[in-house]
C-alpha atoms as a PDB file:
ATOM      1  CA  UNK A   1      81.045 -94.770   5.993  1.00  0.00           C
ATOM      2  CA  UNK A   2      78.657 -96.713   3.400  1.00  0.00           C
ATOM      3  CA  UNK A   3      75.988 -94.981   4.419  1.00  0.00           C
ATOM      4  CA  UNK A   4      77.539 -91.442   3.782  1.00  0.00           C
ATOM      5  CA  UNK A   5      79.272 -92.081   0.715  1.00  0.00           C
ATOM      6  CA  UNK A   6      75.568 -93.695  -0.815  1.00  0.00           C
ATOM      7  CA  UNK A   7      73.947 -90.144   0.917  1.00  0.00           C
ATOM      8  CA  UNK A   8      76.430 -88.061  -1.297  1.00  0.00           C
ATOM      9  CA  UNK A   9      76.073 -89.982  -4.364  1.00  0.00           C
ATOM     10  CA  UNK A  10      72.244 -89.488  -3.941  1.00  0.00           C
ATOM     11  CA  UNK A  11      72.273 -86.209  -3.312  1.00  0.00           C
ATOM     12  CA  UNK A  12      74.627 -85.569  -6.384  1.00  0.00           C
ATOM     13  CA  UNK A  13      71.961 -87.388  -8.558  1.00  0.00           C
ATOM     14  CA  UNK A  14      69.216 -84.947  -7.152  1.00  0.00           C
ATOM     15  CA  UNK A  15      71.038 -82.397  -8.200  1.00  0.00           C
ATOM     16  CA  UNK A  16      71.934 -83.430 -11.398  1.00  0.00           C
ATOM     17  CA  UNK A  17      68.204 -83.972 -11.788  1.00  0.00           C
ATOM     18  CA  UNK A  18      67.466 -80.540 -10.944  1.00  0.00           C
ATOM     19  CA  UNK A  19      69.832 -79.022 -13.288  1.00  0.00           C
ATOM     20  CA  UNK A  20      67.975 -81.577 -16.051  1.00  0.00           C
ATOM     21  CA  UNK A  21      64.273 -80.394 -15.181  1.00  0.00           C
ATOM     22  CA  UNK A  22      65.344 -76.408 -15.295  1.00  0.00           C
ATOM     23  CA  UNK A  23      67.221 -76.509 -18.658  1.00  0.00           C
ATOM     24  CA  UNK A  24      63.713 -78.735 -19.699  1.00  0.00           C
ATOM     25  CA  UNK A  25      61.635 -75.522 -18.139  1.00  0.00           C
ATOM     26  CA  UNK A  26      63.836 -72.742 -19.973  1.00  0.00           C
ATOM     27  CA  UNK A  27      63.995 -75.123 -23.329  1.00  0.00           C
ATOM     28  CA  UNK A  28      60.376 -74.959 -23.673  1.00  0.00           C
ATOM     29  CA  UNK A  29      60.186 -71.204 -22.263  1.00  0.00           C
ATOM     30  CA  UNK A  30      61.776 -70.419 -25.334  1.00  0.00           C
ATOM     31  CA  UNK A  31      60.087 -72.345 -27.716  1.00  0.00           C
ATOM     32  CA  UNK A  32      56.820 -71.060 -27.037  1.00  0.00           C
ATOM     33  CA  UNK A  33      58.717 -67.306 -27.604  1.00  0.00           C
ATOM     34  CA  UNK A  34      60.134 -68.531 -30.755  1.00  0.00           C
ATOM     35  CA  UNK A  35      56.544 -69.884 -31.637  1.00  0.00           C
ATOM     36  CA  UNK A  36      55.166 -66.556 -31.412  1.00  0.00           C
ATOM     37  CA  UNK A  37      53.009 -67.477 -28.250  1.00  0.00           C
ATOM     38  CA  UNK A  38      53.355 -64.658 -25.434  1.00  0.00           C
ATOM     39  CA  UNK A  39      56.072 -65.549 -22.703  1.00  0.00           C
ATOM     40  CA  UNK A  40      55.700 -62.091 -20.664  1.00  0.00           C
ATOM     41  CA  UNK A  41      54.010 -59.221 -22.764  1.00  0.00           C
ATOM     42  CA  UNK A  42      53.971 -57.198 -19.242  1.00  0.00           C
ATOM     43  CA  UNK A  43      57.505 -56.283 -19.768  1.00  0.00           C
ATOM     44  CA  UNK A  44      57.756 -55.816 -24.076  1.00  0.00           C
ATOM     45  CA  UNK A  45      61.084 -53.795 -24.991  1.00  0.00           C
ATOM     46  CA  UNK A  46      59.638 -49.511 -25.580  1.00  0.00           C
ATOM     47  CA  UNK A  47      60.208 -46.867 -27.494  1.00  0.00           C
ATOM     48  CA  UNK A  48      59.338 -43.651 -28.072  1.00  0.00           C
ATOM     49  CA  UNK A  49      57.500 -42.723 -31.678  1.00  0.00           C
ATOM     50  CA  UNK A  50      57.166 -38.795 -32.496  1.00  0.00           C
ATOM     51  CA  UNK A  51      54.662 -37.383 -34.768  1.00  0.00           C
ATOM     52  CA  UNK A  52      55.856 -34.363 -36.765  1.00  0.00           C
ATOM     53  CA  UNK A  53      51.981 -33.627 -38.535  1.00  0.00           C
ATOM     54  CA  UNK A  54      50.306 -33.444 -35.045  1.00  0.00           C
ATOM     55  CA  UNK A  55      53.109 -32.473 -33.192  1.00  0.00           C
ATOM     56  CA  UNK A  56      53.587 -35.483 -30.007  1.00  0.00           C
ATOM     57  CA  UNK A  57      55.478 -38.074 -28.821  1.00  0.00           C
ATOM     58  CA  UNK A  58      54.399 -41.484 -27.302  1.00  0.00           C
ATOM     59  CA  UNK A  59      56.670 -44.389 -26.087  1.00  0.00           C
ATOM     60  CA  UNK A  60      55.064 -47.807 -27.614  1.00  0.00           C
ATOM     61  CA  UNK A  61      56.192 -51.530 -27.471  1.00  0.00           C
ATOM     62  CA  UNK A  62      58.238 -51.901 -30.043  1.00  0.00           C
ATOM     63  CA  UNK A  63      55.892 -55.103 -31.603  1.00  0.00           C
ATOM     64  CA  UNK A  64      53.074 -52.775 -31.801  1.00  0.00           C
ATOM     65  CA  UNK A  65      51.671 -52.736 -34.942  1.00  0.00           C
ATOM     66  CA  UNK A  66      51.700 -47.950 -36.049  1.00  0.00           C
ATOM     67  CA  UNK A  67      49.268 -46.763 -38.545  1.00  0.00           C
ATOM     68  CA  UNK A  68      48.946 -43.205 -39.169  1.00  0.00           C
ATOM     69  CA  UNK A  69      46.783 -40.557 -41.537  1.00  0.00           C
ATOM     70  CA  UNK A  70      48.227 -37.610 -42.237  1.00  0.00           C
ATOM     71  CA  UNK A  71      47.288 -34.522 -40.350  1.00  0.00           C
ATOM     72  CA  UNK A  72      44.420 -36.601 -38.670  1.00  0.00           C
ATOM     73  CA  UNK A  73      45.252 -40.067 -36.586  1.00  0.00           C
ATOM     74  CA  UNK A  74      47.810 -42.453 -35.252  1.00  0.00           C
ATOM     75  CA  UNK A  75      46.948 -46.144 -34.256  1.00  0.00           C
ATOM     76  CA  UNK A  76      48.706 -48.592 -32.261  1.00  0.00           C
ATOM     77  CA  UNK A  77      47.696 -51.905 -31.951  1.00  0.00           C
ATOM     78  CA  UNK A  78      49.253 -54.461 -30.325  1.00  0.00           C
ATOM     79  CA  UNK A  79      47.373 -58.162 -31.050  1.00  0.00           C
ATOM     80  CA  UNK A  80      48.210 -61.621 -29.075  1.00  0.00           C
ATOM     81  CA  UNK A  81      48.028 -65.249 -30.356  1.00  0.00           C
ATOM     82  CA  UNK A  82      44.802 -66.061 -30.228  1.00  0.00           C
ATOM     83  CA  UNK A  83      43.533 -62.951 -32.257  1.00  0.00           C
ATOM     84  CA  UNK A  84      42.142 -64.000 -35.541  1.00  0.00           C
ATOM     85  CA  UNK A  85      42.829 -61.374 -38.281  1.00  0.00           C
ATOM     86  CA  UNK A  86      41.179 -58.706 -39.743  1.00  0.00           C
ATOM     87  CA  UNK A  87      38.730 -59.071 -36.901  1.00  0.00           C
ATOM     88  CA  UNK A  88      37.082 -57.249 -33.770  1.00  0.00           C
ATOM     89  CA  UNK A  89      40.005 -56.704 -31.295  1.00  0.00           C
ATOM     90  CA  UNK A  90      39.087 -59.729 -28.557  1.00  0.00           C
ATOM     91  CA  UNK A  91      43.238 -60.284 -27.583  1.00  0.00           C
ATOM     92  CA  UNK A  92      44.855 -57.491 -27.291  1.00  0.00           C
ATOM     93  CA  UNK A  93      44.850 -53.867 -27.236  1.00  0.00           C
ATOM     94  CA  UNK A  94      44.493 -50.292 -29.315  1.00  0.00           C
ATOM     95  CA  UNK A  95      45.361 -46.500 -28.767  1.00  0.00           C
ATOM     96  CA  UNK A  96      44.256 -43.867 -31.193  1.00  0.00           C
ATOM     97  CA  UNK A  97      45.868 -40.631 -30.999  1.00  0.00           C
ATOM     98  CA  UNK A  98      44.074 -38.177 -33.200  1.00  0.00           C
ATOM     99  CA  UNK A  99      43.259 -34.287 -33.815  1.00  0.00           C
ATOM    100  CA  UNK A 100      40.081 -32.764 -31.986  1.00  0.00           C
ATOM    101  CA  UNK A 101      39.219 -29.086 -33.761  1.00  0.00           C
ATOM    102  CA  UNK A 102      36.211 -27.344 -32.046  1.00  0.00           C
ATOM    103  CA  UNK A 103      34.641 -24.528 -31.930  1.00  0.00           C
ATOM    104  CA  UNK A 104      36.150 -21.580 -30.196  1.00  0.00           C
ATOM    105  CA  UNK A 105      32.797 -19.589 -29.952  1.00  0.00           C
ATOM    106  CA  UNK A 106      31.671 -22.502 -27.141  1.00  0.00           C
ATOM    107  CA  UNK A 107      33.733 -24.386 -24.640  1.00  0.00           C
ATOM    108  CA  UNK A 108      35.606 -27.451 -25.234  1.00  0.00           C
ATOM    109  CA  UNK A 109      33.045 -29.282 -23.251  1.00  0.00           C
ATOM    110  CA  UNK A 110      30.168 -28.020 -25.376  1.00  0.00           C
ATOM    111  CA  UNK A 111      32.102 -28.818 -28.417  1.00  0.00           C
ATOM    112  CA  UNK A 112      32.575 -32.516 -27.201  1.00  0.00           C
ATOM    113  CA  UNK A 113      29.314 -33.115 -26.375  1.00  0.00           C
ATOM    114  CA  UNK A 114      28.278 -31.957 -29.495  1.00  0.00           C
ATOM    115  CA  UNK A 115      30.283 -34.571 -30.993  1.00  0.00           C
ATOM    116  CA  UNK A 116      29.296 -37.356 -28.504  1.00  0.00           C
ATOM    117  CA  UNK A 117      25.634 -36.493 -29.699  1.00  0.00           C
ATOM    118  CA  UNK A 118      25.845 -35.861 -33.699  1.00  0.00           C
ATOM    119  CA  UNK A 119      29.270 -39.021 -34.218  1.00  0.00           C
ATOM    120  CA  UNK A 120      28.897 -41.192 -31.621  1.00  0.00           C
ATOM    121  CA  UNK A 121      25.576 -41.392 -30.294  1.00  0.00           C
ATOM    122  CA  UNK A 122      24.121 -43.067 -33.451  1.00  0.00           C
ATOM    123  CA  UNK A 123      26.832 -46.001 -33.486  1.00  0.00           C
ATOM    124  CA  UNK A 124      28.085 -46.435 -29.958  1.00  0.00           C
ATOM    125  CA  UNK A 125      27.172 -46.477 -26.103  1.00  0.00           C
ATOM    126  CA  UNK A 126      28.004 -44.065 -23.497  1.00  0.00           C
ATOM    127  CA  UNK A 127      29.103 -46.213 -20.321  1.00  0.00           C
ATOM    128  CA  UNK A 128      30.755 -43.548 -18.670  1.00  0.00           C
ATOM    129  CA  UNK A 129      29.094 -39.705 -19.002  1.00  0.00           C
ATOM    130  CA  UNK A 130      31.516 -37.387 -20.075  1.00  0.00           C
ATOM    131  CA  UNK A 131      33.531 -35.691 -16.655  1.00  0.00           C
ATOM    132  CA  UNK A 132      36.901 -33.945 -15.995  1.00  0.00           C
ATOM    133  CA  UNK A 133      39.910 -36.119 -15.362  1.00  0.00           C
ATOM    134  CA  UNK A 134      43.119 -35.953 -14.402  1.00  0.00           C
ATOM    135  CA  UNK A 135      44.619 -39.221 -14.028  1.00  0.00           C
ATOM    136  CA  UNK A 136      47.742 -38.885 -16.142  1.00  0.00           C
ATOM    137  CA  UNK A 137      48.622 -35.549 -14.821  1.00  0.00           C
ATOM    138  CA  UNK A 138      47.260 -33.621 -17.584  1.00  0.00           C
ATOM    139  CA  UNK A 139      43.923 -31.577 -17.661  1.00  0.00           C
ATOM    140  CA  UNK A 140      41.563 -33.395 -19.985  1.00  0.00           C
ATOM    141  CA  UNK A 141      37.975 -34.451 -20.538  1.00  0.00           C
ATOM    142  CA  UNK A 142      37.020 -38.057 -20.405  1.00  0.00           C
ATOM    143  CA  UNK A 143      33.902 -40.565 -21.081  1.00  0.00           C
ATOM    144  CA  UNK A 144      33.832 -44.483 -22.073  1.00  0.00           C
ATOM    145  CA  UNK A 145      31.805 -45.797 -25.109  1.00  0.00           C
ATOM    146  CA  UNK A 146      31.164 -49.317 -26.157  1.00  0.00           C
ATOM    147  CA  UNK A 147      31.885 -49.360 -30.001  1.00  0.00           C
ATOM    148  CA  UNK A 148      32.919 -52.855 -31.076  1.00  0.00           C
ATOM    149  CA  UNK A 149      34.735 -53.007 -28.059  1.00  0.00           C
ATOM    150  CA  UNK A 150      34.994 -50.971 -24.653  1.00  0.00           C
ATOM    151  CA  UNK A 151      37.032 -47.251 -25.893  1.00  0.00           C
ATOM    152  CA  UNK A 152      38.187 -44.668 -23.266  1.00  0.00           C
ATOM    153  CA  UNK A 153      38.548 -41.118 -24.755  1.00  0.00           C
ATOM    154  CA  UNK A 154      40.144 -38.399 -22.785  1.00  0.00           C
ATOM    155  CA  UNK A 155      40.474 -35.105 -24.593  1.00  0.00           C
ATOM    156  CA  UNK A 156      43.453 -32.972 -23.710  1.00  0.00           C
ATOM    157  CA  UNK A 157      43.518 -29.419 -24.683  1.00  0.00           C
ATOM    158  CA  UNK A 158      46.197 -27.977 -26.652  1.00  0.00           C
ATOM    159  CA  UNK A 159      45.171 -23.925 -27.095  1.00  0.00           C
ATOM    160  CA  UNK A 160      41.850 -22.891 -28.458  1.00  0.00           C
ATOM    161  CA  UNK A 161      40.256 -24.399 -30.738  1.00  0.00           C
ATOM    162  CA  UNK A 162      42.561 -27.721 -30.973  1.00  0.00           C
ATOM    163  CA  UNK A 163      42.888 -30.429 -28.668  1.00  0.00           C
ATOM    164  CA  UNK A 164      43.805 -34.317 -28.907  1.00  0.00           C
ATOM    165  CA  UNK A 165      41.533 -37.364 -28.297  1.00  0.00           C
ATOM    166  CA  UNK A 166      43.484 -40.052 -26.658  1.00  0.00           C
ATOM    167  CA  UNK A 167      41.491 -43.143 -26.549  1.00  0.00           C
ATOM    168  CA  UNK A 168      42.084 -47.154 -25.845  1.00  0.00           C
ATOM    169  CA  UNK A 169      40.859 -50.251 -25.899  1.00  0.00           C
ATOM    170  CA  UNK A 170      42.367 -53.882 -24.364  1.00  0.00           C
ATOM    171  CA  UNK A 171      41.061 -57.156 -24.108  1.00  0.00           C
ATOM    172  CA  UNK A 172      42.325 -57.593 -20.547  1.00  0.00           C
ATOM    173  CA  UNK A 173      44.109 -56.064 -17.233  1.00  0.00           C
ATOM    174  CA  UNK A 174      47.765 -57.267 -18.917  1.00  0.00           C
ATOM    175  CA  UNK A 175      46.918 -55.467 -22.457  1.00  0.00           C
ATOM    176  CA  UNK A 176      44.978 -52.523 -20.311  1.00  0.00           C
ATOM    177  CA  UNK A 177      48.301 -51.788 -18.186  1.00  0.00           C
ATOM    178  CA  UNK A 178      50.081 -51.557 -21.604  1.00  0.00           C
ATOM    179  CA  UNK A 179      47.509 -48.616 -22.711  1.00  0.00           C
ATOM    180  CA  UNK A 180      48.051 -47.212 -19.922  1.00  0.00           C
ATOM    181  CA  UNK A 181      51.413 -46.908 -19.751  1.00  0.00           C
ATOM    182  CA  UNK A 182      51.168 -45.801 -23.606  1.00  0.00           C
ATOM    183  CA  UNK A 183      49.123 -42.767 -22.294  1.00  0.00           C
ATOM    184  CA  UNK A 184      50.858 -41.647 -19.500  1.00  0.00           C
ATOM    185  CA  UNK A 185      54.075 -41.387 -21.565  1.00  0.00           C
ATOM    186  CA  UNK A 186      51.769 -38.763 -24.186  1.00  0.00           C
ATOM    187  CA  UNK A 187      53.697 -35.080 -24.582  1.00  0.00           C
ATOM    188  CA  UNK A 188      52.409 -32.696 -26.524  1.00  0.00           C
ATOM    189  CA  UNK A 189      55.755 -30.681 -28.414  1.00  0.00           C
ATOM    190  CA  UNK A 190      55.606 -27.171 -28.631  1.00  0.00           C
ATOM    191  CA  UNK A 191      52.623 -26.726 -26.542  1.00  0.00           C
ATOM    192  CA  UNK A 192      53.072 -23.023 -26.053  1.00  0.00           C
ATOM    193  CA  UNK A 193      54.727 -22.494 -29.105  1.00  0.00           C
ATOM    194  CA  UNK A 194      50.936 -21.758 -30.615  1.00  0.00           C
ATOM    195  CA  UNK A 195      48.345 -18.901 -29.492  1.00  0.00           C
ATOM    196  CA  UNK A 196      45.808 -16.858 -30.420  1.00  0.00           C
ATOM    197  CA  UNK A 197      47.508 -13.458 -29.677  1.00  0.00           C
ATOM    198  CA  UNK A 198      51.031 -11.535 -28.762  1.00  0.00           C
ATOM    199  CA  UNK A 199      49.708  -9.893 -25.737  1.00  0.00           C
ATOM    200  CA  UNK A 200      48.502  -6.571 -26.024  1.00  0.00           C
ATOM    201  CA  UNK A 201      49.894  -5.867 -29.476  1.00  0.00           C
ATOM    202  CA  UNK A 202      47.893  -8.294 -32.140  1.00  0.00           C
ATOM    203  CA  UNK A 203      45.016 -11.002 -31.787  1.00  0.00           C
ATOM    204  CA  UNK A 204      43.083 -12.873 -34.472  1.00  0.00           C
ATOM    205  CA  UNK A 205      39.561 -13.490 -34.254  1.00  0.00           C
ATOM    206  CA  UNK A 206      39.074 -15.312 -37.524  1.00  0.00           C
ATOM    207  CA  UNK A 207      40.190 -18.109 -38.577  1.00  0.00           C
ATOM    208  CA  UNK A 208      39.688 -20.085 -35.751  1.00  0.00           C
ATOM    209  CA  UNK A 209      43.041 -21.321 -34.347  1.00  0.00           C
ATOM    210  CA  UNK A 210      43.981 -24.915 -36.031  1.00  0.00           C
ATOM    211  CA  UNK A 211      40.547 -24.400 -38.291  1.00  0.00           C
ATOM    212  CA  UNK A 212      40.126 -26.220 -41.414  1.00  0.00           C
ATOM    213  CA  UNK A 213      40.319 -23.513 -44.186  1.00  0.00           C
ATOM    214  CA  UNK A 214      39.730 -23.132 -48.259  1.00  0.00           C
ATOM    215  CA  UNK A 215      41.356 -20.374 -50.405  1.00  0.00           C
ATOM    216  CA  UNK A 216      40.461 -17.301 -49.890  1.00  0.00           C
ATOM    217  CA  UNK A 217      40.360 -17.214 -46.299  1.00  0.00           C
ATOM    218  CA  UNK A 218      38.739 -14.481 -44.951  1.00  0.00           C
ATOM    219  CA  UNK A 219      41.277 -13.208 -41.452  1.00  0.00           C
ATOM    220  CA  UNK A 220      39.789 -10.413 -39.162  1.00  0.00           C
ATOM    221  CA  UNK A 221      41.238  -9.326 -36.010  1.00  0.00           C
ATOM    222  CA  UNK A 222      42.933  -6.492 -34.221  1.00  0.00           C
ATOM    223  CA  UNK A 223      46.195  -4.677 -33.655  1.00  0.00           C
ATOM    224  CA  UNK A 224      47.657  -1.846 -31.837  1.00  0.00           C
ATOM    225  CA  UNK A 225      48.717   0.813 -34.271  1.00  0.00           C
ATOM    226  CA  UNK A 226      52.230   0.567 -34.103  1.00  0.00           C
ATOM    227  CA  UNK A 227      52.029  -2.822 -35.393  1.00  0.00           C
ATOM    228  CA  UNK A 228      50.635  -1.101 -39.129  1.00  0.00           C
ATOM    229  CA  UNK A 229      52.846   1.489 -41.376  1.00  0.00           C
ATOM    230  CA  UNK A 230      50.259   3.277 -43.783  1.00  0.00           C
ATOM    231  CA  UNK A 231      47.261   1.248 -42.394  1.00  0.00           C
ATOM    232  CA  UNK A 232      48.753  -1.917 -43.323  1.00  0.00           C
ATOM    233  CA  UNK A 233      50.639  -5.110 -42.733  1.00  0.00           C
ATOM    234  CA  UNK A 234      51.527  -8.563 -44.409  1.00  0.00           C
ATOM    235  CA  UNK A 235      50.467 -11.837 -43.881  1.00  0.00           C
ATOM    236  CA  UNK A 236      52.026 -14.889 -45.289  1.00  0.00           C
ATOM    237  CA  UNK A 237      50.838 -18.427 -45.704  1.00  0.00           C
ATOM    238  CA  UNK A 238      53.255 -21.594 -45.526  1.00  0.00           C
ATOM    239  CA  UNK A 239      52.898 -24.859 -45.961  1.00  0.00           C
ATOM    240  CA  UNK A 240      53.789 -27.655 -43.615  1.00  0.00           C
ATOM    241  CA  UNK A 241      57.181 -27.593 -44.721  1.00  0.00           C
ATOM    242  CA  UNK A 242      57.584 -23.761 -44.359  1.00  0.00           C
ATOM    243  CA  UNK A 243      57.232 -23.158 -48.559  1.00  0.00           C
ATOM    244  CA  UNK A 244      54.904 -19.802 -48.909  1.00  0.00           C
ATOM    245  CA  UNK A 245      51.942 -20.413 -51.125  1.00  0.00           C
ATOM    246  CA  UNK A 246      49.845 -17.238 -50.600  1.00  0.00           C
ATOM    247  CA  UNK A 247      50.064 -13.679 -49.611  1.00  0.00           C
ATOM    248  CA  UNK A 248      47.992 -10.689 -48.567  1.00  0.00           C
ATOM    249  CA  UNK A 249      48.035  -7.509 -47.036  1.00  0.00           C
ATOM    250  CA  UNK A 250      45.570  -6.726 -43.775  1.00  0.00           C
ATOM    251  CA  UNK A 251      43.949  -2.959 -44.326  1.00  0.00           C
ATOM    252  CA  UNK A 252      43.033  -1.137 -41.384  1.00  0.00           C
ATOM    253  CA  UNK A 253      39.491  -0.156 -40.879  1.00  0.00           C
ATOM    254  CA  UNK A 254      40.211   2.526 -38.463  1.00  0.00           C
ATOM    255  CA  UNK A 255      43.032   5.299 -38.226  1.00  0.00           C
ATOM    256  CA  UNK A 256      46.041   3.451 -37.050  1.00  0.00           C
ATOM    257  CA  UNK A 257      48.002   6.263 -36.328  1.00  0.00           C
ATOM    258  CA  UNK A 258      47.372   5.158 -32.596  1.00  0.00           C
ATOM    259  CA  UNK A 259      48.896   3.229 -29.787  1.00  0.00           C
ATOM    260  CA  UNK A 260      45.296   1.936 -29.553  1.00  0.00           C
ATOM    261  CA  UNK A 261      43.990  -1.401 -31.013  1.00  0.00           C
ATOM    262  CA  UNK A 262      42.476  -1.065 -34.663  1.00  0.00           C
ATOM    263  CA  UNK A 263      40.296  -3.578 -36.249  1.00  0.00           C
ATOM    264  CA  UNK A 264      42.214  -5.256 -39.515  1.00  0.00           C
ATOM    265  CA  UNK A 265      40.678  -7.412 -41.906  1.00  0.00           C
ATOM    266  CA  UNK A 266      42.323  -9.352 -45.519  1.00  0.00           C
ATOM    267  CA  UNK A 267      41.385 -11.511 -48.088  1.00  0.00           C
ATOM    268  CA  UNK A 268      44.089 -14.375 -47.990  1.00  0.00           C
ATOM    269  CA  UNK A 269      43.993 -17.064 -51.698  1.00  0.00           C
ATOM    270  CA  UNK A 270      46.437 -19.253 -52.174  1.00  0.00           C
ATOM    271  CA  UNK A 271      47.182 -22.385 -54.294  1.00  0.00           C
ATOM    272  CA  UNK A 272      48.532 -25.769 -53.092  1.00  0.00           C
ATOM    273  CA  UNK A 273      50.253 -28.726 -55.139  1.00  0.00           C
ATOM    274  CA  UNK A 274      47.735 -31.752 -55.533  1.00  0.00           C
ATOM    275  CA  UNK A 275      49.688 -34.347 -53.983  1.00  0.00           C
ATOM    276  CA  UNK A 276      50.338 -32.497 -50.713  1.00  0.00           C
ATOM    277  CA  UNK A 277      52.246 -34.277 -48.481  1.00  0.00           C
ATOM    278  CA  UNK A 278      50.030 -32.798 -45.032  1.00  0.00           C
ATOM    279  CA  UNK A 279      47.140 -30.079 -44.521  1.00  0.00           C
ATOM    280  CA  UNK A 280      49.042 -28.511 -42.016  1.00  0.00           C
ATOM    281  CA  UNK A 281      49.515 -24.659 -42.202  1.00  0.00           C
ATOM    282  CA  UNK A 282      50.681 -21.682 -40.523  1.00  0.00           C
ATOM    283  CA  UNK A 283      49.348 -17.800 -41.047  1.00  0.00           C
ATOM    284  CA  UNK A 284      52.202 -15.826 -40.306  1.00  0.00           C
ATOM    285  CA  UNK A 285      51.609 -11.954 -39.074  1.00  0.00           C
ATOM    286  CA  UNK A 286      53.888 -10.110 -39.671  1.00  0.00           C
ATOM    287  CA  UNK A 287      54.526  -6.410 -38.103  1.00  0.00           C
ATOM    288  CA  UNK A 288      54.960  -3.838 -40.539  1.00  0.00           C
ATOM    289  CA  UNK A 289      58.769  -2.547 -40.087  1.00  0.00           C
ATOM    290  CA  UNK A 290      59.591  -0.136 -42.558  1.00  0.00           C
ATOM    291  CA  UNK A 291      62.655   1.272 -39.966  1.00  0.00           C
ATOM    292  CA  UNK A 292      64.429  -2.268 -40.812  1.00  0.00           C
ATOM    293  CA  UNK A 293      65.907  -2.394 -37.597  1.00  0.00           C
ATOM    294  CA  UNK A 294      65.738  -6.051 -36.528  1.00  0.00           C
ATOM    295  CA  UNK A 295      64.756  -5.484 -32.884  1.00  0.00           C
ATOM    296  CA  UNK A 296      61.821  -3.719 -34.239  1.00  0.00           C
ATOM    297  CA  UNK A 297      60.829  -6.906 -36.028  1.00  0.00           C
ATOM    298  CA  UNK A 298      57.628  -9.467 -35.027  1.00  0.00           C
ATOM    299  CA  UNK A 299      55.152 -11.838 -35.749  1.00  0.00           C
ATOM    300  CA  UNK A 300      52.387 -14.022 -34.610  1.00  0.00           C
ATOM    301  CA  UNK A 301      52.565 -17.424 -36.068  1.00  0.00           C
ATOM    302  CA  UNK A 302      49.141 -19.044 -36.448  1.00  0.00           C
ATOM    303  CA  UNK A 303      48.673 -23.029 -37.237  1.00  0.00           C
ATOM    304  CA  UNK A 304      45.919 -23.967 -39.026  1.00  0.00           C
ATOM    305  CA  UNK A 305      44.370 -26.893 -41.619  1.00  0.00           C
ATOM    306  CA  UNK A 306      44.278 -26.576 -45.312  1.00  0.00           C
ATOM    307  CA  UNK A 307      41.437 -28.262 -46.617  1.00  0.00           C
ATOM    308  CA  UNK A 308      42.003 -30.654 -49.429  1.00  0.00           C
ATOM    309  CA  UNK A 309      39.611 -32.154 -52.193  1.00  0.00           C
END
């Protein structure tokens, strides 16, 4: 009977032990998170960050550190404890989301190997030749450089003439899973909202879709007759928020009394404030309707880039 009752009392002291050693484990568990020191950065708390100027959403930890440029970029950057400031990244990671124009008049692939040579070429490495990818489910372009620090680019094509370059950087597997993640969660909004033409009734051969333009831009292109009244149509210009700042009317160059396409040309100026708030534009066609019948009504809406001094 001694002998059980000491077994009980010693087993009751174990566990009292126990409980002692894991409130001492969870104690300093979150001391070290209160410290600032990482405690699990695999599993931060997400959410999702939208970009009206460049039109996409990504889902980010929510201690990542966002700095955008209007029109142009968005950073996230994410750094751990041992990172010394304003310094290369060596702890932690980076993804840049930013806007890729090219030239329509070559492929995309061209027009990124053009930039690989003439931007990044004279500052960086190429330790991965440019290739198609697919990894994330969306048809892209990618190749690796080593510019203060290991980047992967993959381009992803919006329409012509505009895609995005999605790159990252992370000091390790933990921050690299992070990036990835980041990436996989990338949607374009509105992709199809955006094009180059209304089939078989008007398409626009200059500007360049999503080209960076000064006042007056010069707009060619073609449209079936029934889309003029007189030989002629208007085009509007609006800002990003939709305010018109310039007008003009496209002449026919041909007789447009035809269900055939005619070649149109105008002369488009227009006048911005100084302290614009983003480049982004949009050339609105707009089919000449002089029945006023609204199902007679349409246009082709056409983004592009102001440029600004």
């Amino acid at each position: 009977m001694k002998k059980s009752t000491k077994t009980i009392i010693w087993l009751f002291i174990t566990l009292i032990l126990m409980f002692i050693v894991f409130f001492l484990i969870i104690d300093s568990i979150e001391e070290r998170s209160e410290n600032g020191e990482p405690v699990d950065t695999s599993k931060p708390a997400w959410t999702e960050y939208e970009s009206e100027d460049l039109e996409f959403s990504i889902s980010h930890p929510d201690d990542a550190d966002i700095e955008a440029t209007e029109g142009k970029r968005v950073a996230f950057q994410l750094l751990g404890p041992n990172q010394e400031p304003a310094t290369e990244i060596y702890d932690g990671m980076r993804v840049v989301i930013s806007s890729f124009s090219h030239d329509q008049n070559i492929s995309l692939k061209e027009s990124i190997e053009n930039n690989i040579s003439e931007n990044v070429l004279p500052v960086a490495e190429i330790l991965e030749d440019l290739k198609v990818d697919n990894e994330y489910d969306k048809a892209s372009y990618s190749y690796v450089v080593d510019t203060l620090g290991i980047f992967h680019h993959y381009i992803i094509p919006v329409y012509p003439g505009l895609a995005f370059d999605v790159s990252y950087f992370a000091s390790d597997d933990q921050y690299e899973e992070i990036a990835r993640k980041m990436i996989a969660s990338f949607t374009i909004e509105n992709e199809e909202k955006f094009s180059t033409e209304i089939e078989d009734l008007i398409e626009v051969s200059k500007p360049q879709l999503a080209q960076s333009v000064s006042s007056p831009i010069e707009i060619s292109g073609r449209a079936r007759g029934t889309w003029f009244f007189e030989g002629d149509f208007s085009i509007v210009l609006t800002d990003w928020n939709g305010r018109i700042i310039g007008e003009a009317i496209a002449q026919s160059e041909d007789d447009w009394m035809t269900e055939d396409f005619v070649n149109f040309n105008a002369n488009l100026e227009y006048e911005i404030d100084e302290e614009i708030y983003s480049p982004k534009a949009t050339i609105i066609f707009q089919k000449d309707n002089p029945s006023g019948l609204p199902e007679h009504d349409n246009a082709l809406e056409y983004p592009i880039y102001l440029q600004i001094d």
